[in-house]
C-alpha atoms as a PDB file:
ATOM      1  CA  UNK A   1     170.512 118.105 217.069  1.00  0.00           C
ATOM      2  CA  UNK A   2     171.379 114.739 215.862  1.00  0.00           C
ATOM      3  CA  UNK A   3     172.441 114.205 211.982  1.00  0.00           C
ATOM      4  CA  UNK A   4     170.325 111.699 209.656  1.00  0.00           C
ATOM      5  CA  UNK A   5     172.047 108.633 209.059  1.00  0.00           C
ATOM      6  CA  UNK A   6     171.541 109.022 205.304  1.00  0.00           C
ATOM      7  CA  UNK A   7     173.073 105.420 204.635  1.00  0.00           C
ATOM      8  CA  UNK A   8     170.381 103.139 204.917  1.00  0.00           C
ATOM      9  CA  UNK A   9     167.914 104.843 202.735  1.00  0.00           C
ATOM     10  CA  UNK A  10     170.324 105.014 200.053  1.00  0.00           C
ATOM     11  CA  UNK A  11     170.817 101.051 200.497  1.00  0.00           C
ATOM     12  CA  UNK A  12     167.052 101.104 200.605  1.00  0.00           C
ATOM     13  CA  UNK A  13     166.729 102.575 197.068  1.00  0.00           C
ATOM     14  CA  UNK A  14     169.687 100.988 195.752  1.00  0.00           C
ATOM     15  CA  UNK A  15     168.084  97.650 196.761  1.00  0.00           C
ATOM     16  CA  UNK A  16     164.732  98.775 195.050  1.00  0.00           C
ATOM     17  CA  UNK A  17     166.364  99.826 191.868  1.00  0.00           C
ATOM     18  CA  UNK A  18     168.312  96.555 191.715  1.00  0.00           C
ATOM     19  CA  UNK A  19     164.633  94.488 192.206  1.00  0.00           C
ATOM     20  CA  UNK A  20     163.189  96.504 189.523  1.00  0.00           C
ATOM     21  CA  UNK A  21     166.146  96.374 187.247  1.00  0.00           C
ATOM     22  CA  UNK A  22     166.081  92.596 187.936  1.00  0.00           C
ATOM     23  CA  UNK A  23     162.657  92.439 187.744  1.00  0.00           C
ATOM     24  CA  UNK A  24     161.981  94.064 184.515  1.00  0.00           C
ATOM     25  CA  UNK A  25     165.257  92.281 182.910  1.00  0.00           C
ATOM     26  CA  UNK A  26     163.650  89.011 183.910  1.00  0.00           C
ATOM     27  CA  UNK A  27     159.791  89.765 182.541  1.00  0.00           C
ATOM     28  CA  UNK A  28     161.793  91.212 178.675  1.00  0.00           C
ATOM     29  CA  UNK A  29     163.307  87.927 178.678  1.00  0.00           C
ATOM     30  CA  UNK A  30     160.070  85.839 179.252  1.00  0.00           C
ATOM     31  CA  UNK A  31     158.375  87.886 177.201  1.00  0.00           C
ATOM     32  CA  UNK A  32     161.677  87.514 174.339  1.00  0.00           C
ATOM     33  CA  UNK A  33     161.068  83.973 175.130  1.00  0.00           C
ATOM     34  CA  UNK A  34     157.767  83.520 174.920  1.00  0.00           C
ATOM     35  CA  UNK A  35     157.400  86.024 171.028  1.00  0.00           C
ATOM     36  CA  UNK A  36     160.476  83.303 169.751  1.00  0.00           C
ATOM     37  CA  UNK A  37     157.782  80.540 170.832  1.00  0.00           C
ATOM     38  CA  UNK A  38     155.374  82.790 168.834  1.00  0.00           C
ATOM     39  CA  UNK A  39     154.156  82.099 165.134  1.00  0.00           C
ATOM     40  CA  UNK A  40     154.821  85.680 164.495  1.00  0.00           C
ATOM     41  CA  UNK A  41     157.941  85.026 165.174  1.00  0.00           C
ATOM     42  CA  UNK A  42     158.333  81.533 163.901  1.00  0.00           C
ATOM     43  CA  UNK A  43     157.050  82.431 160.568  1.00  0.00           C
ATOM     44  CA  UNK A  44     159.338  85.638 160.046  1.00  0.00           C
ATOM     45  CA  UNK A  45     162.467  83.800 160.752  1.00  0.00           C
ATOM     46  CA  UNK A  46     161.236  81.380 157.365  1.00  0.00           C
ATOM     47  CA  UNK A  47     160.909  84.290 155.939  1.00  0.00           C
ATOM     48  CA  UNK A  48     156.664  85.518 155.494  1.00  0.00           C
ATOM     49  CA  UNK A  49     156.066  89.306 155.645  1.00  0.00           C
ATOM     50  CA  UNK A  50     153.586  90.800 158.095  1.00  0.00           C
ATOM     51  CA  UNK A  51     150.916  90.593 155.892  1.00  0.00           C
ATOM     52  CA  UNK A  52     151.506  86.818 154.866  1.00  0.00           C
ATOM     53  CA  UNK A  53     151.706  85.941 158.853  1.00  0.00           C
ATOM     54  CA  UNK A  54     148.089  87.458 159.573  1.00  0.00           C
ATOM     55  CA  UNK A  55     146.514  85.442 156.630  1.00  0.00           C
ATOM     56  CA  UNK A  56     148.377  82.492 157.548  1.00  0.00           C
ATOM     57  CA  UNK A  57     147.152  82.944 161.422  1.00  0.00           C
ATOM     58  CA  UNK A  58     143.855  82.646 159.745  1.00  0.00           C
ATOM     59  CA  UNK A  59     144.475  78.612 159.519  1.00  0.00           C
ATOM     60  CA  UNK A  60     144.184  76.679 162.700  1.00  0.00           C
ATOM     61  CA  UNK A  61     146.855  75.302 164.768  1.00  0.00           C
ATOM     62  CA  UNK A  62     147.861  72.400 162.871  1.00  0.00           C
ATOM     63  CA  UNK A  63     147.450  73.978 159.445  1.00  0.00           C
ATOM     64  CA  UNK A  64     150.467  76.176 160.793  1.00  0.00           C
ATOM     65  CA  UNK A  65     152.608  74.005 162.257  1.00  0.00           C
ATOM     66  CA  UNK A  66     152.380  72.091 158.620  1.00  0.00           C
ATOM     67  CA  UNK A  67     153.739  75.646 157.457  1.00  0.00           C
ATOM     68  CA  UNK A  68     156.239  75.751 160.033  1.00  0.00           C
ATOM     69  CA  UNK A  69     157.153  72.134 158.838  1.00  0.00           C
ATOM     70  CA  UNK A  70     158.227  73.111 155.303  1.00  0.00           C
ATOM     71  CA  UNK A  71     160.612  76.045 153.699  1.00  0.00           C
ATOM     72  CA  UNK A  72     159.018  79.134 152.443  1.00  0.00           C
ATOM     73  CA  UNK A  73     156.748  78.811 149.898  1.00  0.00           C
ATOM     74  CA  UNK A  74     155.672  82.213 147.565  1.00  0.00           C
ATOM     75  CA  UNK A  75     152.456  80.272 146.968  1.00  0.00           C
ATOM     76  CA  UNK A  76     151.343  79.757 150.283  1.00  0.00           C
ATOM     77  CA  UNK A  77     148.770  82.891 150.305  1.00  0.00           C
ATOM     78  CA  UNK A  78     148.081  82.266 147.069  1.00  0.00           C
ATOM     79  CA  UNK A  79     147.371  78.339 147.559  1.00  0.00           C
ATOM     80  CA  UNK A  80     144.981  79.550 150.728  1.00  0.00           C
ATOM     81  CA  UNK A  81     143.084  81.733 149.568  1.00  0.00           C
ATOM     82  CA  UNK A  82     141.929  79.925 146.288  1.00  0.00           C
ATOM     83  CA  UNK A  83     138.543  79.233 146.177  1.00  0.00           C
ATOM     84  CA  UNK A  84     138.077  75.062 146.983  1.00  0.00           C
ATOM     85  CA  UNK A  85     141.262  75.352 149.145  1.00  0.00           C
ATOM     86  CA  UNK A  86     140.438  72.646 152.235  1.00  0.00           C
ATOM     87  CA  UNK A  87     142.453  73.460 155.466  1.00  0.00           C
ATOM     88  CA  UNK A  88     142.000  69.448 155.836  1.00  0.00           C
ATOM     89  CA  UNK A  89     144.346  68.954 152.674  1.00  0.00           C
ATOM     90  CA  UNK A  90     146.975  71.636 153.153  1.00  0.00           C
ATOM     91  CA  UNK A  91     149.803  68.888 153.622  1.00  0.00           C
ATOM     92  CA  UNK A  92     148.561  67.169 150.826  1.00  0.00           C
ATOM     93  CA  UNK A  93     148.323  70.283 148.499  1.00  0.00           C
ATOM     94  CA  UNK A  94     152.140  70.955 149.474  1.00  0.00           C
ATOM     95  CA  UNK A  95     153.204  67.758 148.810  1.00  0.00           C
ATOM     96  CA  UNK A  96     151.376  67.162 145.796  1.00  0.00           C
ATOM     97  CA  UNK A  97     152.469  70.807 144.349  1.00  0.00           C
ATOM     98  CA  UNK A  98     156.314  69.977 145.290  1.00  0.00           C
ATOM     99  CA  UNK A  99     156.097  66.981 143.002  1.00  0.00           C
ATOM    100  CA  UNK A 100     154.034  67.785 140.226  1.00  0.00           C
ATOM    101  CA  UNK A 101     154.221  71.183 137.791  1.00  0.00           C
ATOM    102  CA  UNK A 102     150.172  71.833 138.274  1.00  0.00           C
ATOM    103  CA  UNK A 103     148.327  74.786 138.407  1.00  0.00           C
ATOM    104  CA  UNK A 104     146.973  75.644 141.971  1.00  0.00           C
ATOM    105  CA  UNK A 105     143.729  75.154 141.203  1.00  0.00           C
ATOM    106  CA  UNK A 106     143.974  71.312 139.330  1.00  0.00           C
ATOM    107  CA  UNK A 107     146.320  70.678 142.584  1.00  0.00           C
ATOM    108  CA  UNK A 108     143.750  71.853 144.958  1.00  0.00           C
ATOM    109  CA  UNK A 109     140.452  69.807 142.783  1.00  0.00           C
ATOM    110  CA  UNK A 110     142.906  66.788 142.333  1.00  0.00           C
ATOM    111  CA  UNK A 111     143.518  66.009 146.311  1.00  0.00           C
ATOM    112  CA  UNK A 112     140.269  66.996 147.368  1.00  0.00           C
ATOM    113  CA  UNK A 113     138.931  64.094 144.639  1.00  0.00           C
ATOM    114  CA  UNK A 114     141.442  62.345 145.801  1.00  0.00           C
ATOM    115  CA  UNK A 115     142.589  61.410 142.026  1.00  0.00           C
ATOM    116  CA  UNK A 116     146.411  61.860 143.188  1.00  0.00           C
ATOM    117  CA  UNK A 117     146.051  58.132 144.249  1.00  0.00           C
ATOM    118  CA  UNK A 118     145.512  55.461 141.644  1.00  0.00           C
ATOM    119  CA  UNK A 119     142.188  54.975 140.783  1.00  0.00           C
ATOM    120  CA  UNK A 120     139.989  52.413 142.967  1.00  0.00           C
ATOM    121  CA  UNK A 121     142.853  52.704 145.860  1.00  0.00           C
ATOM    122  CA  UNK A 122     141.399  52.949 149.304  1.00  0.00           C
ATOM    123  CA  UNK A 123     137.633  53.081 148.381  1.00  0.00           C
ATOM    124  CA  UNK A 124     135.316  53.988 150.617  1.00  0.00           C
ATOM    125  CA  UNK A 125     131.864  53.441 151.411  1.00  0.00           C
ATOM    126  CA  UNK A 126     129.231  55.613 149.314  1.00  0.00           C
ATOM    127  CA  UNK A 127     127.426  57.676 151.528  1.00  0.00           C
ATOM    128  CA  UNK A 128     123.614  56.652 150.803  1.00  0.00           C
ATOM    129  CA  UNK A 129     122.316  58.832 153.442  1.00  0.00           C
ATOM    130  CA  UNK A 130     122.795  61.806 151.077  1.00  0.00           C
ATOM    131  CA  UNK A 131     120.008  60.609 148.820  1.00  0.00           C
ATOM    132  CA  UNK A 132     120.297  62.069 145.610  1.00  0.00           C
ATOM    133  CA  UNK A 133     123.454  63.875 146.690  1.00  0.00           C
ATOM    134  CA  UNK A 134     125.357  61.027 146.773  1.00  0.00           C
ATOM    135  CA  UNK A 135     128.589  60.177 145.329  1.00  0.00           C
ATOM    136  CA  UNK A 136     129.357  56.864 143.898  1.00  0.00           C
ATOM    137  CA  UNK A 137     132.724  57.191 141.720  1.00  0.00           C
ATOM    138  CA  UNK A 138     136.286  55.281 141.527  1.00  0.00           C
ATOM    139  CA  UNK A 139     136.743  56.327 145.543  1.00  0.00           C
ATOM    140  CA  UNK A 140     133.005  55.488 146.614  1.00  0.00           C
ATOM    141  CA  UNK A 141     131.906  52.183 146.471  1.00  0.00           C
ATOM    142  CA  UNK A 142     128.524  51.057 146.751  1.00  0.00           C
ATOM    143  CA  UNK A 143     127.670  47.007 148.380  1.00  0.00           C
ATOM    144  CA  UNK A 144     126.251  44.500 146.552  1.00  0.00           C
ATOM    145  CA  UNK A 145     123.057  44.962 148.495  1.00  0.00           C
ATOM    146  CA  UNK A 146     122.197  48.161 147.407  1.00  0.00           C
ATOM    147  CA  UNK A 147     119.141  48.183 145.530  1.00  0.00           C
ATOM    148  CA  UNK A 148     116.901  52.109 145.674  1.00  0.00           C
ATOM    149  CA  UNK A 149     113.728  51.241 147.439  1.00  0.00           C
ATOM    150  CA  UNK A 150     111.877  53.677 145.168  1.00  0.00           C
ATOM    151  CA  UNK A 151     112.404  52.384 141.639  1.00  0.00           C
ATOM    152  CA  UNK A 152     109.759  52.945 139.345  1.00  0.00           C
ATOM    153  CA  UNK A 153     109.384  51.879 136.020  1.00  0.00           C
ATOM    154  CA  UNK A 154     110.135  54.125 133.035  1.00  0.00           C
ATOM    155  CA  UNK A 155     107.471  54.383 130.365  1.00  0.00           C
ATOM    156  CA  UNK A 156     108.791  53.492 126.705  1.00  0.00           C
ATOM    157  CA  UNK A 157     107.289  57.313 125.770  1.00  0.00           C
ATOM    158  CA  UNK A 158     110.250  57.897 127.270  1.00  0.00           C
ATOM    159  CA  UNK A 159     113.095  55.041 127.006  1.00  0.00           C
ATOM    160  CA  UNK A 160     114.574  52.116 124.752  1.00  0.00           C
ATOM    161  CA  UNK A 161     113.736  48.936 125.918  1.00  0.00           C
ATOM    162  CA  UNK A 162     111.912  47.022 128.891  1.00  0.00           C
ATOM    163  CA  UNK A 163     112.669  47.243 132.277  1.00  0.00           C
ATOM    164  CA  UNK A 164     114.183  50.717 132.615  1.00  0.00           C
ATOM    165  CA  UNK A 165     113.898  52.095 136.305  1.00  0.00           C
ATOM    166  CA  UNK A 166     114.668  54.969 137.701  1.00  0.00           C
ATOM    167  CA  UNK A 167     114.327  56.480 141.320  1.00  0.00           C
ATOM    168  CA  UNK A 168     111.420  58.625 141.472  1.00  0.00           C
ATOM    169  CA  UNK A 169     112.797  61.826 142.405  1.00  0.00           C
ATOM    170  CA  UNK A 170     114.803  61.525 138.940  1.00  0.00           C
ATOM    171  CA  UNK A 171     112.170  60.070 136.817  1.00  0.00           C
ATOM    172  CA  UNK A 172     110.102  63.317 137.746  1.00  0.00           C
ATOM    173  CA  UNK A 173     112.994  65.498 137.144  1.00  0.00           C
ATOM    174  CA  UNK A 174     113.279  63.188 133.778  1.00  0.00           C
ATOM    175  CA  UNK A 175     109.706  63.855 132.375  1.00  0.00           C
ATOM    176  CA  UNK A 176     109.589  67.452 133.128  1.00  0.00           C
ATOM    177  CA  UNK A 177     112.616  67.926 130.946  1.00  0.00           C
ATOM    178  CA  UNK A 178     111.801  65.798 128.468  1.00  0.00           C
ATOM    179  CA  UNK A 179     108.206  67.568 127.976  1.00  0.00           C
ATOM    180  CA  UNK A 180     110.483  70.839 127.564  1.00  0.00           C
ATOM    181  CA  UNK A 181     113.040  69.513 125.009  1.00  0.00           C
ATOM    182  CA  UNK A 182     109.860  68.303 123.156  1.00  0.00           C
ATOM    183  CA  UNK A 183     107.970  71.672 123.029  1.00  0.00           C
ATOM    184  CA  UNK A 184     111.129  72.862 121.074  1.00  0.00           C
ATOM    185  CA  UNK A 185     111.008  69.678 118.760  1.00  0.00           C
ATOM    186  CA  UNK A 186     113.858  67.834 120.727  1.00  0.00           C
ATOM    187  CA  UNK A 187     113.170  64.327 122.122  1.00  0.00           C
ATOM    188  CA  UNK A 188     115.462  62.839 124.766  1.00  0.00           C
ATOM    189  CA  UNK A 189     115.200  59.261 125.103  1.00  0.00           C
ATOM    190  CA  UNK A 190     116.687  57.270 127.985  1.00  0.00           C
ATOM    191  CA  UNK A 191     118.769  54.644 126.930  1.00  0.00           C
ATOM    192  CA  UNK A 192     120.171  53.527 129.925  1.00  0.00           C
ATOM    193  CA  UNK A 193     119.369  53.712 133.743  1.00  0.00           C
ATOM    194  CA  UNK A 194     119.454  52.004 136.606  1.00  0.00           C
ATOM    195  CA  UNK A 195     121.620  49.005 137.080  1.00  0.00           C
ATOM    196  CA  UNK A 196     121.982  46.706 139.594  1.00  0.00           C
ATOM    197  CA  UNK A 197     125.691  45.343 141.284  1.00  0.00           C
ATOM    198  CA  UNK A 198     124.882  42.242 139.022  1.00  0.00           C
ATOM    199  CA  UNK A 199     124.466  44.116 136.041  1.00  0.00           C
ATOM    200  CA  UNK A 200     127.267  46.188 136.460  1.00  0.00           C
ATOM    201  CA  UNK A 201     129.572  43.346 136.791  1.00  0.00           C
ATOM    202  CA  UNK A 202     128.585  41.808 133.457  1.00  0.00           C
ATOM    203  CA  UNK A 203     129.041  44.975 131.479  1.00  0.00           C
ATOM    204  CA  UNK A 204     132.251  45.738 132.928  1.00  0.00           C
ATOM    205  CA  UNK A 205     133.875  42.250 132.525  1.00  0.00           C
ATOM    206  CA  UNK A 206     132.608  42.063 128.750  1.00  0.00           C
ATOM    207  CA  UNK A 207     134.374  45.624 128.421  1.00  0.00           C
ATOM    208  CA  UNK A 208     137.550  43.603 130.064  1.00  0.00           C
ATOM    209  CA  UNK A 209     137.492  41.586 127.777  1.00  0.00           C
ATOM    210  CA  UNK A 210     137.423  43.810 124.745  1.00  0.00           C
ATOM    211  CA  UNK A 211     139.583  46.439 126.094  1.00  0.00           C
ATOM    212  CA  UNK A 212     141.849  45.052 128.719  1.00  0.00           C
ATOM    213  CA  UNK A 213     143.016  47.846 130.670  1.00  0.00           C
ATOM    214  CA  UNK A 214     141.169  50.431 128.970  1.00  0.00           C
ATOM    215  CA  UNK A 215     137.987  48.912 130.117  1.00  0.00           C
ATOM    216  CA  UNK A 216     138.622  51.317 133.048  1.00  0.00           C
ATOM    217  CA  UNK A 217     138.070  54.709 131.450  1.00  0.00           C
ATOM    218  CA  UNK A 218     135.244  53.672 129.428  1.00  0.00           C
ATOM    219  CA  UNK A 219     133.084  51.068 132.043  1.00  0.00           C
ATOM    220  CA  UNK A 220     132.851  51.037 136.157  1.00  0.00           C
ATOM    221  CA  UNK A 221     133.623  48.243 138.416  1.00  0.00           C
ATOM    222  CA  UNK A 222     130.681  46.554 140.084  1.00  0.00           C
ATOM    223  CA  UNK A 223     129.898  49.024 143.140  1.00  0.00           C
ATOM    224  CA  UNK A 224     131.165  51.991 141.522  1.00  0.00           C
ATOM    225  CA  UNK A 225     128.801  52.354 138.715  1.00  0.00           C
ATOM    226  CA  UNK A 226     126.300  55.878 138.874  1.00  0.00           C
ATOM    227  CA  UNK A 227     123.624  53.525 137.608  1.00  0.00           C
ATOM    228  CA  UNK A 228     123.490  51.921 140.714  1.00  0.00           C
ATOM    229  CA  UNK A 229     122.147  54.674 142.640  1.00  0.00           C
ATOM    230  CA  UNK A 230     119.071  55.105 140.259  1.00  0.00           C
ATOM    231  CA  UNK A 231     119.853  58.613 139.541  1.00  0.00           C
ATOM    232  CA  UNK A 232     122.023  58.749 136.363  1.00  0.00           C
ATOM    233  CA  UNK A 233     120.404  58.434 132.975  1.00  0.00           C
ATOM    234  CA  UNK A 234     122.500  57.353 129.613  1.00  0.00           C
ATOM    235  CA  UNK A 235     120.126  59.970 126.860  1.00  0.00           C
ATOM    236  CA  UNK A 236     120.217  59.786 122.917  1.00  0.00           C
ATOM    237  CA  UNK A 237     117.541  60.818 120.547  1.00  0.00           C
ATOM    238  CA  UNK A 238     116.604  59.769 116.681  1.00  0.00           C
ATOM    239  CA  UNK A 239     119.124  58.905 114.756  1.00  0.00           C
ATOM    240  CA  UNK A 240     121.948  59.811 117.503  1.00  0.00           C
ATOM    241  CA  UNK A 241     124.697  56.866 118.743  1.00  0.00           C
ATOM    242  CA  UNK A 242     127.238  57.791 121.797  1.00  0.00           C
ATOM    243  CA  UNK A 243     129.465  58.619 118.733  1.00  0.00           C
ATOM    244  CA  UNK A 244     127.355  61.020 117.302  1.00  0.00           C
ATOM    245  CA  UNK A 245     125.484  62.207 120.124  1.00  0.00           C
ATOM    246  CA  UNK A 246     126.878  65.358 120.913  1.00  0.00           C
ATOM    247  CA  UNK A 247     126.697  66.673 117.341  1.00  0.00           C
ATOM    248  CA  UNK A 248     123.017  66.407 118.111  1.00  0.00           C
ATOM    249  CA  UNK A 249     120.545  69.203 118.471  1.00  0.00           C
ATOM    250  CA  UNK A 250     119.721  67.023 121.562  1.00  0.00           C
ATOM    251  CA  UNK A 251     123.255  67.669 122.966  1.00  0.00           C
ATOM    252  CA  UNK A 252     123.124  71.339 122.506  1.00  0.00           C
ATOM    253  CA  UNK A 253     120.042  71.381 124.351  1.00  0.00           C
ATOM    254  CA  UNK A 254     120.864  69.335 127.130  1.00  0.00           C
ATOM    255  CA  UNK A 255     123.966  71.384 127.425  1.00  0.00           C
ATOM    256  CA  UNK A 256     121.860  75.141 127.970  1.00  0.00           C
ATOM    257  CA  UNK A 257     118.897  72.828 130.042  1.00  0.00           C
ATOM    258  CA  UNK A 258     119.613  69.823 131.599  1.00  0.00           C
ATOM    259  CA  UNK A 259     120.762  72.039 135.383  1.00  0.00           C
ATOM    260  CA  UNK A 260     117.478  73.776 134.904  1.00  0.00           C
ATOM    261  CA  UNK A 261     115.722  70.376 135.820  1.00  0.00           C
ATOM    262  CA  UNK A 262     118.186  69.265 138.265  1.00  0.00           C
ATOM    263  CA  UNK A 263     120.798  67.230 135.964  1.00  0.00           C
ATOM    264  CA  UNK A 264     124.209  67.421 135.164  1.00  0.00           C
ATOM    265  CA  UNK A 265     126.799  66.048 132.718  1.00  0.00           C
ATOM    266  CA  UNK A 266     128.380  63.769 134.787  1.00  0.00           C
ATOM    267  CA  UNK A 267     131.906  63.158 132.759  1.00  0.00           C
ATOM    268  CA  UNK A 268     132.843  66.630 130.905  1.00  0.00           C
ATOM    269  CA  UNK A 269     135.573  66.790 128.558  1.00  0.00           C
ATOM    270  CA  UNK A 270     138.492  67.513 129.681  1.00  0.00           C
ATOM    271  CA  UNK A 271     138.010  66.820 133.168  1.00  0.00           C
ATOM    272  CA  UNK A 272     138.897  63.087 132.826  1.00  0.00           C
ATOM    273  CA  UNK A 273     141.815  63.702 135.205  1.00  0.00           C
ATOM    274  CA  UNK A 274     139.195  64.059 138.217  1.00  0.00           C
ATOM    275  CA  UNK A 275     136.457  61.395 136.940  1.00  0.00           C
ATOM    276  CA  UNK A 276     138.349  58.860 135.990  1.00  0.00           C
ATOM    277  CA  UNK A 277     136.671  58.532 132.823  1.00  0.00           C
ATOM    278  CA  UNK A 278     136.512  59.832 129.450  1.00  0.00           C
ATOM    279  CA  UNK A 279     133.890  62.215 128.215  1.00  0.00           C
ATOM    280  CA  UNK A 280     130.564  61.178 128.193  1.00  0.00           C
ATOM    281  CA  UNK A 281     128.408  63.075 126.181  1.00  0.00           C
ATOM    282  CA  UNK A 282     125.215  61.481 126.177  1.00  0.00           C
ATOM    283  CA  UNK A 283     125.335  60.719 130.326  1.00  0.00           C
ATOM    284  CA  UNK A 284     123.594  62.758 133.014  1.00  0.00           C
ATOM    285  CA  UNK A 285     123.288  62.380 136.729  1.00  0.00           C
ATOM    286  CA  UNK A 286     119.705  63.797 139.060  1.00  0.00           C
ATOM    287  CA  UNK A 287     121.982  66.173 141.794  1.00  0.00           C
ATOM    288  CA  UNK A 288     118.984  68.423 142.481  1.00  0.00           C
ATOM    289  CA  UNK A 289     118.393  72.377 141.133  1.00  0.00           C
ATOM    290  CA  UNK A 290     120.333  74.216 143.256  1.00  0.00           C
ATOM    291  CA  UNK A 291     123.560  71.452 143.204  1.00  0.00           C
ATOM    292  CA  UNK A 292     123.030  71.379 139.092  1.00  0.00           C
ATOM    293  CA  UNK A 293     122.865  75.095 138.701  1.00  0.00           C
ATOM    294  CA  UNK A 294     126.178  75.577 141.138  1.00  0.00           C
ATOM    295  CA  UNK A 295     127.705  72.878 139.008  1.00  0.00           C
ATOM    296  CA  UNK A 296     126.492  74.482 135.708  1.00  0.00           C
ATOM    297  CA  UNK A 297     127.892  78.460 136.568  1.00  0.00           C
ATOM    298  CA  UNK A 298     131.217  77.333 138.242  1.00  0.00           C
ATOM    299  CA  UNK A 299     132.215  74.483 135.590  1.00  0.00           C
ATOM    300  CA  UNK A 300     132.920  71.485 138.066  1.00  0.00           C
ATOM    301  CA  UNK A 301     132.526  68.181 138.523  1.00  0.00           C
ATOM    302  CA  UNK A 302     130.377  66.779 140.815  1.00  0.00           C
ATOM    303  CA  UNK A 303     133.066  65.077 142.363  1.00  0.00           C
ATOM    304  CA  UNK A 304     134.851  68.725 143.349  1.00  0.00           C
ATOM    305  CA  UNK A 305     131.511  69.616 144.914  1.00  0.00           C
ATOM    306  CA  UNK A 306     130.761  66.841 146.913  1.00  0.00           C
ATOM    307  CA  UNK A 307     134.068  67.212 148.141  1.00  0.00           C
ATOM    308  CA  UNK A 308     134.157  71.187 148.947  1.00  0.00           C
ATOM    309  CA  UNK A 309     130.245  70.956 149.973  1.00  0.00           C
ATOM    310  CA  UNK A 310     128.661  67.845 151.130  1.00  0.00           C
ATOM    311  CA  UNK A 311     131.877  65.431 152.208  1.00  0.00           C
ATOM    312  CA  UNK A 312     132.103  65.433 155.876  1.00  0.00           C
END
């Protein structure tokens, strides 16, 4: 009986071991190579915990590599998951936040205004699809051309003067609330209301000329007036001047109402830093119910919600 030659099945399984030794030496290095081309990976050599990485992932692509781009940052969750927080404007935010000691939440409403430029810088066109959501402000500019196509004529039950207009949608809004002021003895009058580009231009440059550069806080550039869109109302009552104004029974009601009818006060105190203008008391801006009452709970501008909501 012949003996097995025993030596080529041991080279046999040698040669297998040696393929799958190779084998699975080669496919833990890919796979090494491809978790260090990871952001799991990425991300924990700057220095974010497990837990930071998974809300981070969250962001798309190029919302991370902007991470990747700058040195840990403790605020970075934080920053993220605040309430306005725009994925668009996370480069901005970082920037912004490196160079200026603001709280997260002025950072976040101040680039998504875009008040971190100077005022007027890089205007762009108002959106006048958007009706009566639409912004016109230091950043929105409205043409010369512009003229609402459904002005109508304010009664003098309910305004100073001749010639006030409104758009109609407002003007309804108007006389609702003004028969609800007056059933608690309040009357709201309408000083001022729609102007046109014209208009505008002559106020302003007579507030130039007074004021200089001050002129700016107090009066709008032709094109960037609220007036122009037909929706914004300037509202005293008896005895009441913009001084005095918010001293005024008036003001107090306005202040508990004015959302309830679709209005807002369009330059709160305090908030001059995102406007662009100093508080207005006695001026208030048709957004519609819903927009008004959001404004009214959450204590914004309208500028942070068009911005968060409505700006495409």
């Amino acid at each position: 009986m012949e003996k097995t030659n025993k030596k080529p099945l041991i080279i046999t399984i040698i040669s297998i071991a040696i393929t799958l030794i190779v084998g699975i030496s080669i496919s833990l290095y890919v796979k090494d190579q491809n978790y260090k081309k990871s952001y799991d990976y990425k991300l924990g050599k700057l220095g974010y915990s497990k837990e930071e990485i998974t809300k981070i992932k969250s962001l798309k692509e190029e919302q991370i590599d902007i991470i990747l781009n700058h040195e840990y940052s403790d605020i970075i969750i934080d920053l993220i998951e605040r309430k306005y927080f725009l994925k668009k404007n996370l480069d901005k935010y970082l920037d912004y936040i490196k160079d200026n000691n603001k709280d997260l939440d002025d950072a976040i409403a101040i680039i998504n205004v875009g008040a971190n430029k100077e005022w007027y810088q890089d205007p762009v066109d108002t959106d006048i699809s958007k009706e009566n959501e639409m912004l016109s402000n230091k950043f929105h500019k409205l043409t010369n051309e512009y003229n609402p196509d459904d002005l109508t004529d304010i009664s003098n039950v309910y305004s100073y003067g001749e010639n006030q207009k409104l758009r109609r949608i407002a003007y309804d809004a108007f006389i609702s609330m003004f028969n609800a002021a007056k059933k608690e003895n309040i009357t709201l009058i309408i000083n001022s209301s729609y102007r046109s580009y014209e208009e505008q231009e002559e106020i302003y440059n007579k507030y130039a000329k007074w004021y200089g550069d001050e002129a700016d806080k107090i009066a709008a550039k032709p094109g960037f007036s609220e007036h122009q869109t037909g929706l914004s109302v300037d509202i005293q009552s008896y005895n009441t001047n913009r001084d005095t104004f918010e001293e005024s029974e008036a003001f107090k009601w306005l202040d508990n109402n004015a959302y309830k009818y679709g209005f807002i006060l369009r330059y709160p105190k305090d908030k001059e830093y995102l406007t662009g203008y100093a508080y207005e008391s006695w001026h208030y801006r048709y957004v519609g119910l819903d927009i008004a009452k959001y404004i009214k709970e959450n204590n914004i501008t309208f500028d942070e919600y068009y911005a968060y909501f409505i700006e495409e």
